[in-house]
N, C-alpha and C. Protein backbone atom coordinates (compact mmCIF):
# COMPACT_ATOMS: atom_id res chain seq x y z
N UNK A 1 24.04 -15.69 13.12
CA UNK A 1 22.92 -15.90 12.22
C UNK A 1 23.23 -15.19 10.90
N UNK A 2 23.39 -16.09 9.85
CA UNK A 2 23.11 -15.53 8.73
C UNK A 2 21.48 -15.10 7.52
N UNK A 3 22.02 -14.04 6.82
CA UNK A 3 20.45 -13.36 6.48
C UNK A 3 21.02 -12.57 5.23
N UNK A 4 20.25 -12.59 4.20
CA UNK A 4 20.14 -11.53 3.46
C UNK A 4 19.67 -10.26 3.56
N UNK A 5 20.50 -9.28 3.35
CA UNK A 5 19.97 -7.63 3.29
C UNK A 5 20.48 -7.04 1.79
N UNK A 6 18.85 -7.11 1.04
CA UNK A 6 18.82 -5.33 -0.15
C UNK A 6 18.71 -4.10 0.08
N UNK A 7 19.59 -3.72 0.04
CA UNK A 7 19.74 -2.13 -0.42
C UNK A 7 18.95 -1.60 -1.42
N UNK A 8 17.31 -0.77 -1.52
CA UNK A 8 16.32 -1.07 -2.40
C UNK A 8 16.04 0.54 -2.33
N UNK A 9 16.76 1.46 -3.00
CA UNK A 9 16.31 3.10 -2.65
C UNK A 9 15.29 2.83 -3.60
N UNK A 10 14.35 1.94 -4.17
CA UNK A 10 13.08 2.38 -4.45
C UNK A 10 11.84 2.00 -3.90
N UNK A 11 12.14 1.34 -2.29
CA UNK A 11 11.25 1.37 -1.74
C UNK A 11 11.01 2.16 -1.06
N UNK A 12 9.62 2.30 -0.44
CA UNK A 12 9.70 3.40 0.40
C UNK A 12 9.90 3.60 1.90
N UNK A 13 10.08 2.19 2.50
CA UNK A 13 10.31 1.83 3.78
C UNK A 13 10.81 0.20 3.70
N UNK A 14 11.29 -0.09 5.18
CA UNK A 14 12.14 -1.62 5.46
C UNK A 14 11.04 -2.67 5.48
N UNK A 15 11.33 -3.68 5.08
CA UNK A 15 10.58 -4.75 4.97
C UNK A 15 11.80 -6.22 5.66
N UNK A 16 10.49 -7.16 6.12
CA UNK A 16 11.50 -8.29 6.50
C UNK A 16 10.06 -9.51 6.37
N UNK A 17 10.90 -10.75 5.96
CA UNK A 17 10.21 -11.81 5.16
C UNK A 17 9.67 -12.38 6.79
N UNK A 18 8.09 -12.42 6.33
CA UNK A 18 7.49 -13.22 7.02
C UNK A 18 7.81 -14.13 7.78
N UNK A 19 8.29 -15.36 6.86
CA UNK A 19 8.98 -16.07 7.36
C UNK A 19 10.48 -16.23 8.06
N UNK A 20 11.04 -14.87 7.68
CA UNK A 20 11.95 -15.36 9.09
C UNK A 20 11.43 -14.20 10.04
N UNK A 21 10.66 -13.74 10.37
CA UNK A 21 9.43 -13.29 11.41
C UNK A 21 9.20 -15.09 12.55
N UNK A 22 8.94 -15.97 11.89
CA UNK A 22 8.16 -16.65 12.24
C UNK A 22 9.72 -17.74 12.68
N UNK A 23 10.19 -18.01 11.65
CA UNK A 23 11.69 -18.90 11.76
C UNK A 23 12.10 -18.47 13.37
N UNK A 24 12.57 -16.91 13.48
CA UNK A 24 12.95 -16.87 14.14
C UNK A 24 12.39 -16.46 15.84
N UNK A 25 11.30 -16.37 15.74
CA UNK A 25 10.09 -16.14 17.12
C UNK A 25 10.25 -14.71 17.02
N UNK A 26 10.40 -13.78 15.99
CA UNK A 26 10.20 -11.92 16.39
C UNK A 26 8.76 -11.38 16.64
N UNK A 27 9.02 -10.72 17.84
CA UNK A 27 7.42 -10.66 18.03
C UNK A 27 6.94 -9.33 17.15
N UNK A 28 5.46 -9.31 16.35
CA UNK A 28 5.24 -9.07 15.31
C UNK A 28 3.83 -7.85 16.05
N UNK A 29 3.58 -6.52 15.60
CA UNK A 29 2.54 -5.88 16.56
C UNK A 29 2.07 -5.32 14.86
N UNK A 30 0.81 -5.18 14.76
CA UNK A 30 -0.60 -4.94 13.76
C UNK A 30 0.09 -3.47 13.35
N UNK A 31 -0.24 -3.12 12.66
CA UNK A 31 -0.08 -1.42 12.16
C UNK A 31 -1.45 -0.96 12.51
N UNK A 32 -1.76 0.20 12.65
CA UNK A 32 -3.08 1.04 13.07
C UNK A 32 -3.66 1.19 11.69
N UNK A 33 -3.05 1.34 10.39
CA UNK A 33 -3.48 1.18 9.09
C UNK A 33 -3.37 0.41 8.41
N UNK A 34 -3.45 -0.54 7.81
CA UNK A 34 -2.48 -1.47 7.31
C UNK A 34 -2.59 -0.67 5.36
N UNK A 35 -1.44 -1.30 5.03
CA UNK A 35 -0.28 0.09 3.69
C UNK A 35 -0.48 -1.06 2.20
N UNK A 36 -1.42 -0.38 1.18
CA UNK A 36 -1.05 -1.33 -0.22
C UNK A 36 0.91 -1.68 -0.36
N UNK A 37 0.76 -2.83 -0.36
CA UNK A 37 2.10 -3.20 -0.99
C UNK A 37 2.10 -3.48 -2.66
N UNK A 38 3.00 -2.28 -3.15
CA UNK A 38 3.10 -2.18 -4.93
C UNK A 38 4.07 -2.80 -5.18
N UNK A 39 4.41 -3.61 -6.22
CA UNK A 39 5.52 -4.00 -6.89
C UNK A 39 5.87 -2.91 -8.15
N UNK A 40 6.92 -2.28 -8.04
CA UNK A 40 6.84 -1.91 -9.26
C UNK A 40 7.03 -2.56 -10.87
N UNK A 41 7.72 -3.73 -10.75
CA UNK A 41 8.22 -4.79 -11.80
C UNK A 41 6.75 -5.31 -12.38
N UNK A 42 5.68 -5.11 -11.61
CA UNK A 42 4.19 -5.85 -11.85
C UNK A 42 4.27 -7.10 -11.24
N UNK A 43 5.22 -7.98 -10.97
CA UNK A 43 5.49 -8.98 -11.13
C UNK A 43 4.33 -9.64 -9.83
N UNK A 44 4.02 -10.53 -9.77
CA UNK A 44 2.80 -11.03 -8.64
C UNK A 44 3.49 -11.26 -7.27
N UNK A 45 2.50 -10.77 -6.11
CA UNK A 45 3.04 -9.94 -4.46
C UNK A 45 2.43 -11.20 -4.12
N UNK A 46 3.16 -11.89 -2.91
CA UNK A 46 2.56 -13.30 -2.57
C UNK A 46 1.28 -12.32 -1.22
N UNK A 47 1.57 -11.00 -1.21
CA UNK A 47 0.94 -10.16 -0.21
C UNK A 47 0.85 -8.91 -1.11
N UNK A 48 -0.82 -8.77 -0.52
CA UNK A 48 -1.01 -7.22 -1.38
C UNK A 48 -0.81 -6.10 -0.25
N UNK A 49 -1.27 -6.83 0.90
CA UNK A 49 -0.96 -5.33 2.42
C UNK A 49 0.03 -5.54 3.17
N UNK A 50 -0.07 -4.60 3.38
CA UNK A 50 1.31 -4.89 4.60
C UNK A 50 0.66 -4.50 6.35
N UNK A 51 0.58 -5.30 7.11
CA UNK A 51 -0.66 -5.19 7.59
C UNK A 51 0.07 -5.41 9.45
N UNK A 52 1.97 -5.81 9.26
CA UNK A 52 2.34 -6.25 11.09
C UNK A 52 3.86 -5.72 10.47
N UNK A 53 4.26 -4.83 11.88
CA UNK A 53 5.41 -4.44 11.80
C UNK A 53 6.29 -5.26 12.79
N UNK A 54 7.87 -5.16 12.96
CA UNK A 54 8.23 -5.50 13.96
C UNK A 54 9.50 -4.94 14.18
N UNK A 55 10.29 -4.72 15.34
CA UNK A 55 11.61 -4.16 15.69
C UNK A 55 12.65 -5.29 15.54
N UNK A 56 13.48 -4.94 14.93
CA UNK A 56 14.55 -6.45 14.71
C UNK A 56 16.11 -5.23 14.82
N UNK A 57 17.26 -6.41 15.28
CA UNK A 57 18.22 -5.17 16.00
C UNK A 57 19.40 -6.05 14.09
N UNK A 58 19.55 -5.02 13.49
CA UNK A 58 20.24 -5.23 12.10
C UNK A 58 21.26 -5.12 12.33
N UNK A 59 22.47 -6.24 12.02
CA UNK A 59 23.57 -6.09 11.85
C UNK A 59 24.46 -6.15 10.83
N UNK A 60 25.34 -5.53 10.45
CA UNK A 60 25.88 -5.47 8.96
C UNK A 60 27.61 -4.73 9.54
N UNK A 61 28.45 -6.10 9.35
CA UNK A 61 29.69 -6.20 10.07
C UNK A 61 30.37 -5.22 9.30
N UNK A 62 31.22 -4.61 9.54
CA UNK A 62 31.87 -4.12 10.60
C UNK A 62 30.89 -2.96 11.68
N UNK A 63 29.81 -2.64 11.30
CA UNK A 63 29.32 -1.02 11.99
C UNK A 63 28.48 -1.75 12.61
N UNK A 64 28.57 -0.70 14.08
CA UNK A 64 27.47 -1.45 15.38
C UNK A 64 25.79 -1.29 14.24
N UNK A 65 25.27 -2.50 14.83
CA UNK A 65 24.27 -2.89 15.51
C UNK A 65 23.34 -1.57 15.48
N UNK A 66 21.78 -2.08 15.15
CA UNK A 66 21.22 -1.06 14.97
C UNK A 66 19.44 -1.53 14.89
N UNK A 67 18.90 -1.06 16.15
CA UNK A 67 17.55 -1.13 15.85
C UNK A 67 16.43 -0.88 14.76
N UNK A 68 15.77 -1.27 14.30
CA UNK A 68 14.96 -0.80 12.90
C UNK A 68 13.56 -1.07 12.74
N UNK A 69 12.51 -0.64 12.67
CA UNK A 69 11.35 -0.85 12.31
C UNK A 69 10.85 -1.54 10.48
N UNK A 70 10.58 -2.62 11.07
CA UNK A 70 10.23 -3.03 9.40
C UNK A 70 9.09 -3.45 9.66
N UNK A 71 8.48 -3.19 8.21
CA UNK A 71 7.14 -3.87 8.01
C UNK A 71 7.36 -5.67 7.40
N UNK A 72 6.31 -6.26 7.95
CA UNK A 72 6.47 -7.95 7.54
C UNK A 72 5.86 -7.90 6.53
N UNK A 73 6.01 -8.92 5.38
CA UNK A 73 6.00 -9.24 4.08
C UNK A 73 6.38 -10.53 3.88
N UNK A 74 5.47 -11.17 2.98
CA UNK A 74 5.62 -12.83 2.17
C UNK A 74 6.59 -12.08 1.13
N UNK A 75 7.91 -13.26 1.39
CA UNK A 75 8.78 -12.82 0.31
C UNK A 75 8.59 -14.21 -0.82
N UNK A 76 9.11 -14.52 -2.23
CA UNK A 76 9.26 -15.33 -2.48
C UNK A 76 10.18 -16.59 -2.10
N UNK A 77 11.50 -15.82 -1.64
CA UNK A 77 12.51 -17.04 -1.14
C UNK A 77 12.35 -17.03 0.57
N UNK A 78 11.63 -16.64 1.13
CA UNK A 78 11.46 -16.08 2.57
C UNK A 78 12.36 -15.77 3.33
N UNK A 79 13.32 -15.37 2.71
CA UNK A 79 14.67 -15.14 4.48
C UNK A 79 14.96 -13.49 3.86
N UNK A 80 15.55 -12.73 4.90
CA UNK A 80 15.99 -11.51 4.69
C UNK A 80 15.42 -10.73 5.09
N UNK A 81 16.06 -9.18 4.67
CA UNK A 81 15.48 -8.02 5.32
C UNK A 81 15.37 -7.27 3.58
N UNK A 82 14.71 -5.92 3.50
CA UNK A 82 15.04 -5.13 2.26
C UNK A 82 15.70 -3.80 3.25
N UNK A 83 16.08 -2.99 2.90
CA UNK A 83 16.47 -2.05 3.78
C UNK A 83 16.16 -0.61 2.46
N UNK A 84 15.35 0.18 2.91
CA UNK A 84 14.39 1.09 2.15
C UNK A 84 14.78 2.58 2.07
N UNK A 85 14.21 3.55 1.43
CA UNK A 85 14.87 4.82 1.57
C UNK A 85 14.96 5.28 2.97
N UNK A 86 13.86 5.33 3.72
CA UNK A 86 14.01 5.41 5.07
C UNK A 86 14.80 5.06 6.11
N UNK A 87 15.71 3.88 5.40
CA UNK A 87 16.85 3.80 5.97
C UNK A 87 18.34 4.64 5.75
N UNK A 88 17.98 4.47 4.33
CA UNK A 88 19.27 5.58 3.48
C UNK A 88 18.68 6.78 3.94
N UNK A 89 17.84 7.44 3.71
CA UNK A 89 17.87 8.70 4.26
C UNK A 89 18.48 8.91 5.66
N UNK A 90 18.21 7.56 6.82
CA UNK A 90 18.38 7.72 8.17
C UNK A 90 20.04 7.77 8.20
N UNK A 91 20.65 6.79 7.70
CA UNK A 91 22.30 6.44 7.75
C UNK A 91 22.68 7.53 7.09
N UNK A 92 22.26 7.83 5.79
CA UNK A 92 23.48 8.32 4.91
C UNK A 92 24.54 7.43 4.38
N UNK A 93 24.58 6.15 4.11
CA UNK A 93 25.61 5.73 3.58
C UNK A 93 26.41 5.98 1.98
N UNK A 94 27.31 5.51 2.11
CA UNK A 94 27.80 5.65 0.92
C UNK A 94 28.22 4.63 0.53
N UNK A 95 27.60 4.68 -1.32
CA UNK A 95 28.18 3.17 -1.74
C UNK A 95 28.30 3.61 -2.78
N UNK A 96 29.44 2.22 -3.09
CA UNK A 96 30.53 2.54 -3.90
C UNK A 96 30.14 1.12 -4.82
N UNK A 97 29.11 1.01 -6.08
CA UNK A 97 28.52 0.79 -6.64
C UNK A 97 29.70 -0.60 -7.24
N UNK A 98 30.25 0.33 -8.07
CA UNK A 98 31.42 -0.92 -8.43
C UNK A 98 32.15 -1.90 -8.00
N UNK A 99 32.63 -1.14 -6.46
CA UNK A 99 33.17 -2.25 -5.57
C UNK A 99 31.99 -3.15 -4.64
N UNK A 100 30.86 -2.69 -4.70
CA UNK A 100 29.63 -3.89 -3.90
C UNK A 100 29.88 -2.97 -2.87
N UNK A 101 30.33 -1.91 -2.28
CA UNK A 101 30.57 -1.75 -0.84
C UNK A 101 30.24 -0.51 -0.24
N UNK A 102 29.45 -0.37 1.07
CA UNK A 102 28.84 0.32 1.43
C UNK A 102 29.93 0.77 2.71
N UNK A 103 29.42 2.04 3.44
CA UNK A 103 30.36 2.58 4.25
C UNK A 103 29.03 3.46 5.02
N UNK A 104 29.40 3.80 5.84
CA UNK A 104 28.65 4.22 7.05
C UNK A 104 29.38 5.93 7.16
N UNK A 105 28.52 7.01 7.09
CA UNK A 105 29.48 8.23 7.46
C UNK A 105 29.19 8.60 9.04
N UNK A 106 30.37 8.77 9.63
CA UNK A 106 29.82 9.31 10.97
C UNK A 106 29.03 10.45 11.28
């Protein structure tokens, strides 16, 4: 299966498009709060809350496989994941800006 993943250190947590929530049958559970979703660009949110999370297992070749909590979100093009500080804080990766390429530290 192919999918888009952003690397977005200015969000503040993972997000994954509604629609491939739904494309692909992930089962989707309510948040106990549901969280304003801000754009910072202003630009118009096809969703203002963020209101169902779900566990999806992320893969990004060569490094294993990796469970993740994202919140669901109407994207404009609908496919993908964003991958948020909460993830960079969790990995630690390192990227190497110029070459596009990210690395995993053990």
């Amino acid at each position: 299966m192919f999918y888009s993943i952003l690397i977005d250190s200015g969000a503040t947590n993972s997000f994954i498009a509604n629609q491939f929530v739904h494309k692909y049958s992930l089962t989707m559970s309510e948040l106990s709060e549901k969280i304003p979703l801000i754009i910072l660009d202003f630009s118009e949110s096809p969703s203002s809350w963020v209101t169902n999370h779900t566990k999806y297992m992320v893969e990004i070749p060569p490094f294993p496989s990796f469970d993740w909590d994202l919140s669901v979100i109407d994207t404009p093009k609908g496919e993908g994941l964003i991958l948020g500080i909460d993830f960079l804080n969790h990995f630690n990766p390192s990227i190497y800006w110029r070459k596009r390429l990210i690395t995993f530290n053990p």
